[in-house]
C-alpha atoms as a PDB file:
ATOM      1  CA  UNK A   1     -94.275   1.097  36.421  1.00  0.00           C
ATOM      2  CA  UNK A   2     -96.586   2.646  39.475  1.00  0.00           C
ATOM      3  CA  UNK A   3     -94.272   5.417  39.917  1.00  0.00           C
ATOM      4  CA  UNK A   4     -94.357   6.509  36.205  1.00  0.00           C
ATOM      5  CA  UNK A   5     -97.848   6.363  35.866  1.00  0.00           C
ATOM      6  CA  UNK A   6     -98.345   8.401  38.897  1.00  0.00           C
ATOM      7  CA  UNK A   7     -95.822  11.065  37.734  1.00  0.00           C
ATOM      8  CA  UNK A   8     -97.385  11.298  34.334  1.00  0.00           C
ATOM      9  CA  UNK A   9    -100.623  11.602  35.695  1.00  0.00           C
ATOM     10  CA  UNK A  10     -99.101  14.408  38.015  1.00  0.00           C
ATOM     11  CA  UNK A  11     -97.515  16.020  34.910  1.00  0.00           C
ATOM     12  CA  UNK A  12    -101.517  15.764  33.293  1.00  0.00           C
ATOM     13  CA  UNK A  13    -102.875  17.331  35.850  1.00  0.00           C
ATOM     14  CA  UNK A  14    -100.560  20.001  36.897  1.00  0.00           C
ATOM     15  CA  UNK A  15    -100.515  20.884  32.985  1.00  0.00           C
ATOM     16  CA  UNK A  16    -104.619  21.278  33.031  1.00  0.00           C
ATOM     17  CA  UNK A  17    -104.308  23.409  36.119  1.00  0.00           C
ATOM     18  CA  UNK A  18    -101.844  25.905  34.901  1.00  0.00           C
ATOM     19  CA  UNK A  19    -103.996  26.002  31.515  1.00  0.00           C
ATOM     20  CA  UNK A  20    -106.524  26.622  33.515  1.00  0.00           C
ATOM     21  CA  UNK A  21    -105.667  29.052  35.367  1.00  0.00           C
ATOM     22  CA  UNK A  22    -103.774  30.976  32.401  1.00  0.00           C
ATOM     23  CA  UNK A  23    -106.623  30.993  30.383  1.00  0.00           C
ATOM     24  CA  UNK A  24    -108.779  32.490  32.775  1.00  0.00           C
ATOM     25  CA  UNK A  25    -105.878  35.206  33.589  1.00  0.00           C
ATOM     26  CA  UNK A  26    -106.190  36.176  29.860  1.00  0.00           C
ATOM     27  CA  UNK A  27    -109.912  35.581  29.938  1.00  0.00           C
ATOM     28  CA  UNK A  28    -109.596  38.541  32.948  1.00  0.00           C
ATOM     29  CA  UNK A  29    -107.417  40.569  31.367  1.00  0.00           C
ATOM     30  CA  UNK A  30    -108.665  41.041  27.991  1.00  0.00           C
ATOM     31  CA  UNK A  31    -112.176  41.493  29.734  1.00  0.00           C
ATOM     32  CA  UNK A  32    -110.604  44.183  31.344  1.00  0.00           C
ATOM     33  CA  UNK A  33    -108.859  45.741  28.867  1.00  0.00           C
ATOM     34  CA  UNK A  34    -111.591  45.193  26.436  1.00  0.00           C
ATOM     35  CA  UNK A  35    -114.259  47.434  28.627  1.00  0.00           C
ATOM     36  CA  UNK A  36    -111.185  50.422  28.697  1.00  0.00           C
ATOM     37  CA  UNK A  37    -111.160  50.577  24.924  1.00  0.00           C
ATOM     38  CA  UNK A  38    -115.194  50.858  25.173  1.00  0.00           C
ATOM     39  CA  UNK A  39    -115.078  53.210  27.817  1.00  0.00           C
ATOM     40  CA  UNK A  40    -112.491  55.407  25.702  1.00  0.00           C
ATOM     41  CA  UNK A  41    -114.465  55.216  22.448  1.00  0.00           C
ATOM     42  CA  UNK A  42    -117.941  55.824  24.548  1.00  0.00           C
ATOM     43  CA  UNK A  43    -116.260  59.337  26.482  1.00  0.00           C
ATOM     44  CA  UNK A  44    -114.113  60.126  23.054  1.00  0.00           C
ATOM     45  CA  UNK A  45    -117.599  60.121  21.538  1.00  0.00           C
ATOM     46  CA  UNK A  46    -118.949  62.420  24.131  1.00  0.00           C
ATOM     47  CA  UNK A  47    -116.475  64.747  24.229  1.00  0.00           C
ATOM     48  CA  UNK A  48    -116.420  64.838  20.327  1.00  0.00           C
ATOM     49  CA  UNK A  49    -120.752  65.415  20.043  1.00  0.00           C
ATOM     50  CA  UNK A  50    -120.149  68.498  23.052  1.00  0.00           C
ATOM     51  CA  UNK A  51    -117.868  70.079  20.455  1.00  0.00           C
ATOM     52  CA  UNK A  52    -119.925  69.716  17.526  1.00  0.00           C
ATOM     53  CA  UNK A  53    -123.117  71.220  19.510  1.00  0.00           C
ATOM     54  CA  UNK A  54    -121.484  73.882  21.398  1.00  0.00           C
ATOM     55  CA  UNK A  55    -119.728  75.182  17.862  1.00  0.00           C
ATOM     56  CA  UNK A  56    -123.165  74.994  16.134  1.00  0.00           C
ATOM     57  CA  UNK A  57    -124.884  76.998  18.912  1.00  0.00           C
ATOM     58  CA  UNK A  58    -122.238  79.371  18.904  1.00  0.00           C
ATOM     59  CA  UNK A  59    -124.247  82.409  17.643  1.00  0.00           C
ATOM     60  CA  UNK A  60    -124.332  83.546  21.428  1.00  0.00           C
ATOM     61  CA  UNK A  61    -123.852  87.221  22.016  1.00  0.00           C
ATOM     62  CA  UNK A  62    -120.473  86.055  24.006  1.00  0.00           C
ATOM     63  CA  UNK A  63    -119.307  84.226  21.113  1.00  0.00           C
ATOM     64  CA  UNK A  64    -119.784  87.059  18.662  1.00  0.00           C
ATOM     65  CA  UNK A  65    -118.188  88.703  21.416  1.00  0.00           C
ATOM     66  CA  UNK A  66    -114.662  86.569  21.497  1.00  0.00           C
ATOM     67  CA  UNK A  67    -114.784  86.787  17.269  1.00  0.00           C
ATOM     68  CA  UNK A  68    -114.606  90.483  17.374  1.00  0.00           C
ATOM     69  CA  UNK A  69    -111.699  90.449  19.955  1.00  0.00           C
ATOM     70  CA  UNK A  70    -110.100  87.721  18.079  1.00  0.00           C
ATOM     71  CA  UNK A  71    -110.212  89.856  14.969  1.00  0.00           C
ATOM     72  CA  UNK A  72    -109.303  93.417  16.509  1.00  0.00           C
ATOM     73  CA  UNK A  73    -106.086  91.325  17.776  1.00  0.00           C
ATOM     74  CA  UNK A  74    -105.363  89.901  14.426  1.00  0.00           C
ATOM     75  CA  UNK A  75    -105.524  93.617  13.135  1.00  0.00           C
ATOM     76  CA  UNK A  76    -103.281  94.937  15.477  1.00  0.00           C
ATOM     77  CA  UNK A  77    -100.712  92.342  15.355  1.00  0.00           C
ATOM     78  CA  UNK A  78     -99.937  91.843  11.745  1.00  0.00           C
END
């Protein structure tokens, strides 16, 4: 009767550590992975604000400029 409750206790114990030790792998992991999709929506959001100002201030002298090239090369290759 000794032996078996030592081995279940064993089993008991070596079950809790593995939980353990899973749960905080996940715990780790999702952390992780959780601060990439952040990160991507934060710099996704950045780019996407650049674009929006630099095509409103677009009324530059270089970007009327690269619309009248753009449309003497649509002209010529119809």
């Amino acid at each position: 009767m000794g032996r078996f409750l030592v081995g279940a206790v064993a089993v008991v114990v070596g079950l809790f550590v593995v939980g353990a030790i899973a749960s905080w792998l996940f715990h780790a992991l999702f952390g992780i992975l959780w601060y990439l999709i952040i990160g991507a929506v934060v710099v996704g959001g950045a780019v996407w604000l650049y674009g929006r100002a630099k095509r409103s201030l677009g009324t530059s002298r270089n970007q009327r400029r690269i619309e009248a090239a753009a449309a003497t090369w649509r002209q010529r290759n119809r």
